[in-house]
Protein backbone atom coordinates (compact mmCIF):
# COMPACT_ATOMS: atom_id res chain seq x y z
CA UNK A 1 54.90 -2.34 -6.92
CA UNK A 2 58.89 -3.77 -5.03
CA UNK A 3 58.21 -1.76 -2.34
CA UNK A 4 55.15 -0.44 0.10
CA UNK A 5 54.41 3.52 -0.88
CA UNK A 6 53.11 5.65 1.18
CA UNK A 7 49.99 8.71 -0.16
CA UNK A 8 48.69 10.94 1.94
CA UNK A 9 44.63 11.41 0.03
CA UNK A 10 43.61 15.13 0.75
CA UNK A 11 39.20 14.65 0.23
CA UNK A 12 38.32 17.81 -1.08
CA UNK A 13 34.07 18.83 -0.47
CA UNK A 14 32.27 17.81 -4.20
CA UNK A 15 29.94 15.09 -5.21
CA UNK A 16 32.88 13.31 -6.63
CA UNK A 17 34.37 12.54 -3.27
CA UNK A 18 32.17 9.31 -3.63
CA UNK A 19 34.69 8.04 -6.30
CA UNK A 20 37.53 8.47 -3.81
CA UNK A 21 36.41 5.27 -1.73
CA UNK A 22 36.99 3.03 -5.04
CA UNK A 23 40.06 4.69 -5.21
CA UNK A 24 41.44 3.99 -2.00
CA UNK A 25 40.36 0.22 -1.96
CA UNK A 26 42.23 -0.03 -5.63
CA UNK A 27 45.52 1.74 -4.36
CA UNK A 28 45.25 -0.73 -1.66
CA UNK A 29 45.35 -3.13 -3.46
CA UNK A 30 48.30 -2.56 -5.51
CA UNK A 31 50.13 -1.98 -1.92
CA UNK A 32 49.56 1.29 -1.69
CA UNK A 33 49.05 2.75 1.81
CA UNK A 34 46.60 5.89 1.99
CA UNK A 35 47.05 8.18 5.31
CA UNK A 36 43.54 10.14 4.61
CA UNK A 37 42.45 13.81 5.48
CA UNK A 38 39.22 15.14 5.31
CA UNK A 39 38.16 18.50 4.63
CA UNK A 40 34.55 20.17 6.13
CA UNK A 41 32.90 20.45 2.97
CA UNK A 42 34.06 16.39 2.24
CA UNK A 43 31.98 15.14 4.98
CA UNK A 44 28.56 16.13 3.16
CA UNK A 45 29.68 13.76 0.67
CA UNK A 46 31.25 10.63 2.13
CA UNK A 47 31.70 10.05 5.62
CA UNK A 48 34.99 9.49 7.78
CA UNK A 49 33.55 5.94 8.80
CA UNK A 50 33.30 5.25 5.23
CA UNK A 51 36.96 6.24 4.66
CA UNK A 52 38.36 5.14 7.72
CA UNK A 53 37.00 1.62 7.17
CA UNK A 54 38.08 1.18 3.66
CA UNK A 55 41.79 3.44 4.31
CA UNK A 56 42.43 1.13 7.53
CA UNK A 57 43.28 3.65 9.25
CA UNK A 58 42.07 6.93 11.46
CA UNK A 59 40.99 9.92 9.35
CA UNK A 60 42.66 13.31 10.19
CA UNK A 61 39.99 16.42 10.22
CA UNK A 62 41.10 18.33 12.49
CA UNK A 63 43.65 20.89 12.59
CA UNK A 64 44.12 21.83 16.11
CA UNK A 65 43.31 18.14 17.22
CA UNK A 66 46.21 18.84 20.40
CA UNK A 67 46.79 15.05 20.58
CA UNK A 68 47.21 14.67 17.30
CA UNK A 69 49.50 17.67 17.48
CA UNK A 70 51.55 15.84 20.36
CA UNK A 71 51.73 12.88 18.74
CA UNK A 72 52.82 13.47 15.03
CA UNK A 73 52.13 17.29 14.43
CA UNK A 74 50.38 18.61 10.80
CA UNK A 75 54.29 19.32 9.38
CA UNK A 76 55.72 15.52 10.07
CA UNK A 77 52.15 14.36 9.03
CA UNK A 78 52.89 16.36 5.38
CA UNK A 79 55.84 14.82 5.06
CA UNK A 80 55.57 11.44 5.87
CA UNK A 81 54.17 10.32 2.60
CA UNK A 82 55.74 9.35 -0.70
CA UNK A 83 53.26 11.60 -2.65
CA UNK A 84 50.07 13.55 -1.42
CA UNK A 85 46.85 13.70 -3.86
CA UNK A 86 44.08 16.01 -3.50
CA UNK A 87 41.29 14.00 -4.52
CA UNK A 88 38.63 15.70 -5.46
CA UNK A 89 40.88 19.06 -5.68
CA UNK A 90 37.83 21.59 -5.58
CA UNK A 91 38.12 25.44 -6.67
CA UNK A 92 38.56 26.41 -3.56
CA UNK A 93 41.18 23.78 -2.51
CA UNK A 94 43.10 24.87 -5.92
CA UNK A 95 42.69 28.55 -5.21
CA UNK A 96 44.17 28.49 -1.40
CA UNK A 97 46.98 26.18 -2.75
CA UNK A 98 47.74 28.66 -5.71
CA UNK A 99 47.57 31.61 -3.17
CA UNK A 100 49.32 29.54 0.00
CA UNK A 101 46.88 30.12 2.14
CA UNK A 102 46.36 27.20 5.33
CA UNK A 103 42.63 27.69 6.84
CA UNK A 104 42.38 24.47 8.05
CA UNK A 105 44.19 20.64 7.89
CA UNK A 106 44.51 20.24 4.09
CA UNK A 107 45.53 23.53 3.23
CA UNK A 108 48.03 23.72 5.83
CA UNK A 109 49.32 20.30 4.65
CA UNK A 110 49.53 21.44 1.65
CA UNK A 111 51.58 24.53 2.24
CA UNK A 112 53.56 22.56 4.65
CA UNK A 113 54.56 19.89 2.63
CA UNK A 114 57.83 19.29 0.88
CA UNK A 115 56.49 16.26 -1.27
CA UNK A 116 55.82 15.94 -4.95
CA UNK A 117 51.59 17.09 -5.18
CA UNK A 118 48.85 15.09 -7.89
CA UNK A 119 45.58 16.95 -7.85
CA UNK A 120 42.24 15.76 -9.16
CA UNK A 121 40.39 18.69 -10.41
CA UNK A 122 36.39 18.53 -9.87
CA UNK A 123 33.61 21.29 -10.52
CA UNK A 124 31.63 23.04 -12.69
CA UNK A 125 32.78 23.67 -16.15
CA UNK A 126 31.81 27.86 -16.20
CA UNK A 127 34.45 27.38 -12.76
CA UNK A 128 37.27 25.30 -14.34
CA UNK A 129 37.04 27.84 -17.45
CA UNK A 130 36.80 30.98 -15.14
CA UNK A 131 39.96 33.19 -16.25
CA UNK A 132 40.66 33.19 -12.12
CA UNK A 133 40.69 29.37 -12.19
CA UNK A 134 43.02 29.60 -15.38
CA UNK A 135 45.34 31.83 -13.62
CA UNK A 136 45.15 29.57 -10.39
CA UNK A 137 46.16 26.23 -12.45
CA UNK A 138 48.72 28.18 -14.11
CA UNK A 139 50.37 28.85 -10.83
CA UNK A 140 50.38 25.62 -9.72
CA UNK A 141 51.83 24.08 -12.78
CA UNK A 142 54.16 26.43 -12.44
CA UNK A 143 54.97 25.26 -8.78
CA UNK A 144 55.49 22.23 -9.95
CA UNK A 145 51.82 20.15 -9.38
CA UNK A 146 50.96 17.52 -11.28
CA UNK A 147 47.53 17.40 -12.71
CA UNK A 148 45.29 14.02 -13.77
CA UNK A 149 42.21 15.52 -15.52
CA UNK A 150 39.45 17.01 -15.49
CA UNK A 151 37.64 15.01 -17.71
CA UNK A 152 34.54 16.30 -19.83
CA UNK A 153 31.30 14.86 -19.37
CA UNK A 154 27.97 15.09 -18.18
CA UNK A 155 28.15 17.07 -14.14
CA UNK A 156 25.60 17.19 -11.58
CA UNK A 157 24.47 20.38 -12.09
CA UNK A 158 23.79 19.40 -15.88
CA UNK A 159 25.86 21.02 -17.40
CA UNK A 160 28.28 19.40 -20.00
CA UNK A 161 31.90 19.81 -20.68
CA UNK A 162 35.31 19.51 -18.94
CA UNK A 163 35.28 19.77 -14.93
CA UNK A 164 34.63 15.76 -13.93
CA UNK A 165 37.19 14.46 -11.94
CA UNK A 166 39.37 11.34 -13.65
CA UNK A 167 37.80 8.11 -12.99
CA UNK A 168 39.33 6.11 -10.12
CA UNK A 169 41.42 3.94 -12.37
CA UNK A 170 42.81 6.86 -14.29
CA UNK A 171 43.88 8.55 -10.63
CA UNK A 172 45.71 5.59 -9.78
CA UNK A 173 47.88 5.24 -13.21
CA UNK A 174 48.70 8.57 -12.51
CA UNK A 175 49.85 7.98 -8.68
CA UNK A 176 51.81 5.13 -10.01
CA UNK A 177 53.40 6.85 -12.58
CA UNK A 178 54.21 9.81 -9.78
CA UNK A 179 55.41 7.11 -7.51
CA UNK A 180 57.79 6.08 -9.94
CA UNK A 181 59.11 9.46 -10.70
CA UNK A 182 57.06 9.76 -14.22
CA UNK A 183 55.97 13.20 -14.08
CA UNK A 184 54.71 12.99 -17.71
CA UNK A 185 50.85 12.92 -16.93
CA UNK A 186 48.31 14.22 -18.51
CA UNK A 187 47.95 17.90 -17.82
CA UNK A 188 51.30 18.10 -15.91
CA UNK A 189 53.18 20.66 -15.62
CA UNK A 190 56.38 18.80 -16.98
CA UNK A 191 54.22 19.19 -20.40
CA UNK A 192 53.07 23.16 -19.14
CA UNK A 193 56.41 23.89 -19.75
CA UNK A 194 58.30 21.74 -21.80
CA UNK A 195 60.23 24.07 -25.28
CA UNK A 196 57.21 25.27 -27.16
CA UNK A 197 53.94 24.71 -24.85
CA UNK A 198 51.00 26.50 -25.07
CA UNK A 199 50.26 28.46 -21.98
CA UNK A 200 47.25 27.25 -20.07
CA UNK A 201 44.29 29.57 -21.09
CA UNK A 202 45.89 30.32 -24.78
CA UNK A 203 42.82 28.80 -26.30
CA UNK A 204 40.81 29.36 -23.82
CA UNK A 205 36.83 30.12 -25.70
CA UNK A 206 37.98 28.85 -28.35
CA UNK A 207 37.25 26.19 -30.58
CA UNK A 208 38.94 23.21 -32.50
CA UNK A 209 38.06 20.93 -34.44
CA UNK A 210 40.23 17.61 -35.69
CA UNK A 211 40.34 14.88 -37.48
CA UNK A 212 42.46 11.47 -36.52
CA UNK A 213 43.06 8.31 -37.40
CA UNK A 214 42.08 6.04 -40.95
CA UNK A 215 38.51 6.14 -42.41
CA UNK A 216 37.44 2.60 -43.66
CA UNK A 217 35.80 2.18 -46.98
CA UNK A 218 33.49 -0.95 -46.39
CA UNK A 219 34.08 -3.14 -49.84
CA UNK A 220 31.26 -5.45 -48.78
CA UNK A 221 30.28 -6.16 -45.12
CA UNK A 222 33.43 -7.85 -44.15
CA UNK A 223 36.14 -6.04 -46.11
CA UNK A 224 37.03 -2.39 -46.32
CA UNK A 225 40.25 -0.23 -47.86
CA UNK A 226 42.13 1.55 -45.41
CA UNK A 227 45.55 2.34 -44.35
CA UNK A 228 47.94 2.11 -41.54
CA UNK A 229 47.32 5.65 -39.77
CA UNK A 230 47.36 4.98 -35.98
CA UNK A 231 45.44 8.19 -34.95
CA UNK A 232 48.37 8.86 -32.29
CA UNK A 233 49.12 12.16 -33.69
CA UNK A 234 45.64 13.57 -34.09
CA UNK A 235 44.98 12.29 -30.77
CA UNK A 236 47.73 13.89 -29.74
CA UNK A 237 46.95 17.68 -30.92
CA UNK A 238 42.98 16.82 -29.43
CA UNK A 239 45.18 16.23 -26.24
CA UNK A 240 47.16 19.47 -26.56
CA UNK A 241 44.41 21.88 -27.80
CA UNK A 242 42.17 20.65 -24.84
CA UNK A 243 45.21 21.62 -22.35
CA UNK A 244 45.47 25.17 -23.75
CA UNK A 245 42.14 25.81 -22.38
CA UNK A 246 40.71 24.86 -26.14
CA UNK A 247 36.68 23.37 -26.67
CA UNK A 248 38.01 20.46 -28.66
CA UNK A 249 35.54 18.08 -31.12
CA UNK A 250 37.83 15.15 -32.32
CA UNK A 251 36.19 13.14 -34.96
CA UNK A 252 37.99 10.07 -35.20
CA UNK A 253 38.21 7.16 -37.53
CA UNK A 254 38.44 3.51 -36.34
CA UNK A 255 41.78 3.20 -33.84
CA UNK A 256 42.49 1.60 -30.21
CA UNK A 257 43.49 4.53 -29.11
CA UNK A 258 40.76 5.61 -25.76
CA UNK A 259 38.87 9.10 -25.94
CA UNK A 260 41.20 11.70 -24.79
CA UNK A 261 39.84 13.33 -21.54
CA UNK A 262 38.66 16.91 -21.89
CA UNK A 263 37.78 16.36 -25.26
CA UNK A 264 33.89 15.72 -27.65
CA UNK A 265 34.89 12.95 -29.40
CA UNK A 266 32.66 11.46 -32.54
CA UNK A 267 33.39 8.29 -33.95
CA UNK A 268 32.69 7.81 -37.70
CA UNK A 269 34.19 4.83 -40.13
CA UNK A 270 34.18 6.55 -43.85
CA UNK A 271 35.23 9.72 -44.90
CA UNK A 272 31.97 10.54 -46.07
CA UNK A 273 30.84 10.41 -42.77
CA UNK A 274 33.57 12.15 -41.17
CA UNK A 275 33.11 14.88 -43.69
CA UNK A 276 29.76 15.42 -42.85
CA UNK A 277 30.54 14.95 -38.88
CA UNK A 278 33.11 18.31 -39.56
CA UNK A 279 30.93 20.11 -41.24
CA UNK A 280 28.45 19.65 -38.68
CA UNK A 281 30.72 20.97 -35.92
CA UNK A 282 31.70 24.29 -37.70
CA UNK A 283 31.64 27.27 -36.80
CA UNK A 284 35.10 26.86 -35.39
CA UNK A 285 38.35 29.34 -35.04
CA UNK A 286 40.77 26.01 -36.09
CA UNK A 287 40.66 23.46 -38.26
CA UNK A 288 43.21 20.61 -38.48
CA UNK A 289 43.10 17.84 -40.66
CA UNK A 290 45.18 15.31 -39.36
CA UNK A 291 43.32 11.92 -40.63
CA UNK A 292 44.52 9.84 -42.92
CA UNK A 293 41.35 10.13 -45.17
CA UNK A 294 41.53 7.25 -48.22
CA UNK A 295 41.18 9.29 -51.02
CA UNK A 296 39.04 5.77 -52.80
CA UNK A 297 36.17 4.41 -52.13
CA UNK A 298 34.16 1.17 -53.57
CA UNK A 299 31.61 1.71 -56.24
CA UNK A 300 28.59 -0.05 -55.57
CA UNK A 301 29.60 -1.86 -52.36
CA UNK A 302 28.72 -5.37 -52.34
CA UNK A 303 25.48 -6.08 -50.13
CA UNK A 304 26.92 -9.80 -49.42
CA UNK A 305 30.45 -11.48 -48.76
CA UNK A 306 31.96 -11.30 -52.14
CA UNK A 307 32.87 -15.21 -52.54
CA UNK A 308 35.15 -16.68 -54.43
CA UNK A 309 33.96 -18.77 -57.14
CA UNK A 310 34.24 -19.58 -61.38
CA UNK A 311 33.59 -16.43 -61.64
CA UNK A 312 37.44 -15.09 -61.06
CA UNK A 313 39.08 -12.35 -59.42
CA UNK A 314 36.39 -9.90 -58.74
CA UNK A 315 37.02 -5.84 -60.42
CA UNK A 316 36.76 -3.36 -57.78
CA UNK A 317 35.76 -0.14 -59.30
CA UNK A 318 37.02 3.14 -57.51
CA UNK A 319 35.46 6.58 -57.08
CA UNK A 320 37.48 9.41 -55.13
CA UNK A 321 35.94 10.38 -52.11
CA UNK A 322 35.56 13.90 -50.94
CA UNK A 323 38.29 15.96 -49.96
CA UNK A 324 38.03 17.34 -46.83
CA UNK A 325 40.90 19.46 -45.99
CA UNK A 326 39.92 21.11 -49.59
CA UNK A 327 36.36 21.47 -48.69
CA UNK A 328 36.76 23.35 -45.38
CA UNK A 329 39.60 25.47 -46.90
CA UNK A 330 37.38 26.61 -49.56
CA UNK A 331 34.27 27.22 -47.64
CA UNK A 332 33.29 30.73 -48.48
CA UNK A 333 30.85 31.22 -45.18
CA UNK A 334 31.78 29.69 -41.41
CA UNK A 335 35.24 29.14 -42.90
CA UNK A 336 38.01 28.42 -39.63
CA UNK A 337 40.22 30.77 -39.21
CA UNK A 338 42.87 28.61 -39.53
CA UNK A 339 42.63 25.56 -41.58
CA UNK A 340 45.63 22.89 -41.21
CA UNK A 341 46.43 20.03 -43.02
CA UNK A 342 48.61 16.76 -43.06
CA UNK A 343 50.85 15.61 -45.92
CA UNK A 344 51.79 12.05 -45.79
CA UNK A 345 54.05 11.71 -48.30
CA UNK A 346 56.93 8.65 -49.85
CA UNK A 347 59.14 10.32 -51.92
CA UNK A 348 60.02 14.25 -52.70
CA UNK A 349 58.15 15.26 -49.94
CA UNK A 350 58.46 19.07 -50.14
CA UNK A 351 57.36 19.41 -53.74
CA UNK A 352 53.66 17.62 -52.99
CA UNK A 353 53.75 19.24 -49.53
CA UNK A 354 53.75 22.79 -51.59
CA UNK A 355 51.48 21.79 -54.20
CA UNK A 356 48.84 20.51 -51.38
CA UNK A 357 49.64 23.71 -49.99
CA UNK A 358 48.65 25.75 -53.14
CA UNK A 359 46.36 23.32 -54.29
CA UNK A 360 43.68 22.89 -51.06
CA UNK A 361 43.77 26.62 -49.83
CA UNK A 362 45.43 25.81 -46.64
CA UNK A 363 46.92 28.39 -44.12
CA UNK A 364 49.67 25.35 -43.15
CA UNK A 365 50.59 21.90 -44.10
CA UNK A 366 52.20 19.52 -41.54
CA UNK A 367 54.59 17.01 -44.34
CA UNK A 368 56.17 13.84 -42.81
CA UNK A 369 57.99 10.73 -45.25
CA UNK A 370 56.03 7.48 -44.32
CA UNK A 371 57.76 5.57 -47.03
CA UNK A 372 60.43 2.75 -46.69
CA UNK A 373 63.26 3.40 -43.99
CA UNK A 374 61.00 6.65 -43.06
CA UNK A 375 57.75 5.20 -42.11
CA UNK A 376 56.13 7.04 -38.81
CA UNK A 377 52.89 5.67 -38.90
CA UNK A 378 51.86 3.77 -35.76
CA UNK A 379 54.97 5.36 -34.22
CA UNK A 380 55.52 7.15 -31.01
CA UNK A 381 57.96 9.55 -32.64
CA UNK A 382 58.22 11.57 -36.14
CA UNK A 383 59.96 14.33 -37.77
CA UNK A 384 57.82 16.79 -39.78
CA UNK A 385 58.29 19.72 -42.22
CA UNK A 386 56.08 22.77 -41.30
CA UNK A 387 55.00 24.56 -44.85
CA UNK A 388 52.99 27.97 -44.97
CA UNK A 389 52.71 30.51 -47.77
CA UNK A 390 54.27 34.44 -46.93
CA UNK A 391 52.72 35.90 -50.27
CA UNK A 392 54.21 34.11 -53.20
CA UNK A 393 57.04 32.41 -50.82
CA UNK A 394 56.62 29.48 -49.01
CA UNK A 395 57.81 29.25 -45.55
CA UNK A 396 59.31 25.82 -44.49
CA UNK A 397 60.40 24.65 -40.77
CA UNK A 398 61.44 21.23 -39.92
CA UNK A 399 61.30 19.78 -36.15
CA UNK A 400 63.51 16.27 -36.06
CA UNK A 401 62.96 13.39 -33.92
CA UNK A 402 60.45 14.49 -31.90
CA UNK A 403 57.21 12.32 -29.82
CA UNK A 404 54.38 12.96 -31.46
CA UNK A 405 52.96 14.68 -28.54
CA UNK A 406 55.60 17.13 -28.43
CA UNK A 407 55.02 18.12 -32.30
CA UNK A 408 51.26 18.29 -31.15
CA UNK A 409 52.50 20.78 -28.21
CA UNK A 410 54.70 23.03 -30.40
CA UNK A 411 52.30 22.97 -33.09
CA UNK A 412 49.15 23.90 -31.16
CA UNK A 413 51.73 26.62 -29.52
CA UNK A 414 52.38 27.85 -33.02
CA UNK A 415 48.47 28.25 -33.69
CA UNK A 416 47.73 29.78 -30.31
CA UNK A 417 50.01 32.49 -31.17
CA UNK A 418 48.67 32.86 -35.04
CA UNK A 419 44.91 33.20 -33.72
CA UNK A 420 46.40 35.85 -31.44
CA UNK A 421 48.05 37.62 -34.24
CA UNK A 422 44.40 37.05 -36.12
CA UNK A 423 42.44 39.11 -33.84
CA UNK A 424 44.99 41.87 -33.02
């Protein structure tokens, strides 16, 4: 970073609070300074020697500290900083800052304050997904707080699922990215309310299921067909679902692309075995099929390197592999309630978007052109053609020129308010 920024870390009480002391060496190092407070409930956790020592500096506690009070006062001390993070951000610290309550140093700070806010949610899952908490984050975003995480994992308690706070590393892309007036994060609420978002909680019990990315069909062990499907857009709608409150499993073919956070991802390379991986996490209330499945496989894969020799160009013999949007359409018991699929397509896109349609038993096909001059794969933006059947008309919408994480946003928007409709 040009110039020496300024945080001011709010330690929220939760066994996470540990992970704060990597993050305030790292920010440190990037020339970050870190003015730290400490809440009661922190101090079980980490101690203010512990802070103090790797911060530099003293550690404020105390709210009616009077020489503290003379000397810089808990309103200057709110506003002195370039950004203030709330690191962990427990349920209580998020419910007195949705509410504005001040009880003691942070909260005051935090109603006092007239800086930009990051929070780092920690707790227990049942507590992030508690309708209150929903309602509470809501507020926030609403205010105007960024959010970096949760991230779903493995807790203390041992229970699984979203509710761990980011990892250091991630908390400190996100306070650069603040710093630098980037308040598209993860969570934010730049993306809460962006044209077509899914209100937080809109999904919330439900479940998702998608696929992303290629599948690789191995031709022996060192060669495989596959295609150029980057996995950004599946990602994407994991991403999206998972902020509408959503229990998202991802099943993902080979990309670069890192786990998204609040989501069960499964790896898998063929689309036999991402086939079976979907079927295995049904039941579900929405299905999207957003891979780029090959619809060939190899016929008696080779066991060795197939080598070149006197014996010529080698035949490959194809068989079709299974169809998966098809299959899960079709089911006649545990079927989604809403099955989505992806259309790739080079040339006269809406004709084989419709007969996919018609063809796979789909409730809605997503169409994009990926052919010359058109070609969205790998990209960061895309224009798509929205397809679904009325009775014997088809319905078709087109969004232009859009990131693909803002089609994934209007899109799971779209379903959220068709599994409404569903259940009315």
């Amino acid at each position: 970073m040009t110039t020496q920024k300024r945080i001011l870390l709010i330690i929220g009480g939760g066994i996470a609070a540990y992970k704060v002391l990597d993050l305030i060496r790292r920010a440190q190092e990037r020339g970050i300074t870190v003015t730290p407070v400490m809440t009661a409930a922190a101090k079980h956790f980490v101690t203010p020697l512990s802070v103090a020592s790797l911060a530099r500096t003293k550690v404020h506690e105390d709210l009616f500290a009077l020489t503290e009070e003379a000397e810089m006062g808990h309103i200057e001390l709110s506003r002195a900083a370039d950004l203030v993070v709330v690191a962990p951000a427990s349920a209580d610290l998020l419910a007195k800052m949705a509410q504005g309550l001040a009880h003691d140093l942070a909260s005051t700070l935090l109603l006092a304050t007239d800086t930009k806010v990051l929070v780092a949610p920690s707790m227990n899952v049942r507590m992030w997904q508690h309708p209150a908490m929903l309602r509470n984050v809501a507020t926030l975003r609403s205010d105007g707080v960024l959010f970096i995480g949760p991230d779903d994992g493995a807790m203390a308690c041992g229970e699984y699922g979203p509710g761990r706070m980011s990892e250091p590393l991630a908390i400190l892309a996100a306070i650069e990215a603040a710093l630098a007036g980037n308040t598209k994060l993860p969570l934010a609420s730049a993306e809460a309310t962006s044209p077509g978002a899914t209100s937080l909680g809109a999904l919330a019990g439900k479940k998702v299921v998608i696929t992303s990315g290629p599948t690789h069909e191995p031709i022996d062990p060192v060669r495989y067909l596959a295609n150029r499907s980057s996995g950004k857009q599946g990602h994407a709608l994991a991403k999206a679902a998972a902020a509408a409150g959503a229990h998202v499993i991802l099943i993902s073919g080979p990309v670069t692309l890192a786990d998204p956070p609040g989501v069960e991802t499964h790896h898998v390379e063929t689309a036999r075995e991402m086939l079976a991986a979907t079927e295995a996490a049904l039941p579900a209330d929405i299905f999207i099929a957003a891979a780029a499945v090959a619809d060939w496989r190899i016929e008696g894969e080779a066991q060795q390197k197939i080598k070149k020799g006197a014996g010529g160009t080698p035949v490959l013999q194809l068989t079709e592999n299974p169809d998966i949007l098809a299959t899960i359409a079709q089911r006649t018991s545990a079927r989604p309630k809403l099955v989505v699929g992806f259309a790739a397509e080079t040339e006269n896109l809406l004709a084989h978007a419709q007969e996919k349609l018609r063809c796979k038993g789909a409730d809605l096909i997503v169409a994009n052109n990926v052919g010359a001059g058109h070609g969205v794969m790998g990209k960061d933006e895309t224009t798509v053609t929205l397809l679904s059947a009325a009775g014997t008309e088809t319905c078709a919408e087109t969004w232009t020129d859009l990131t693909k994480d803002e089609v994934a946003r209007r899109l799971i928007s779209r379903l959220a308010d068709q599994l409404a409709g569903h259940q009315r």
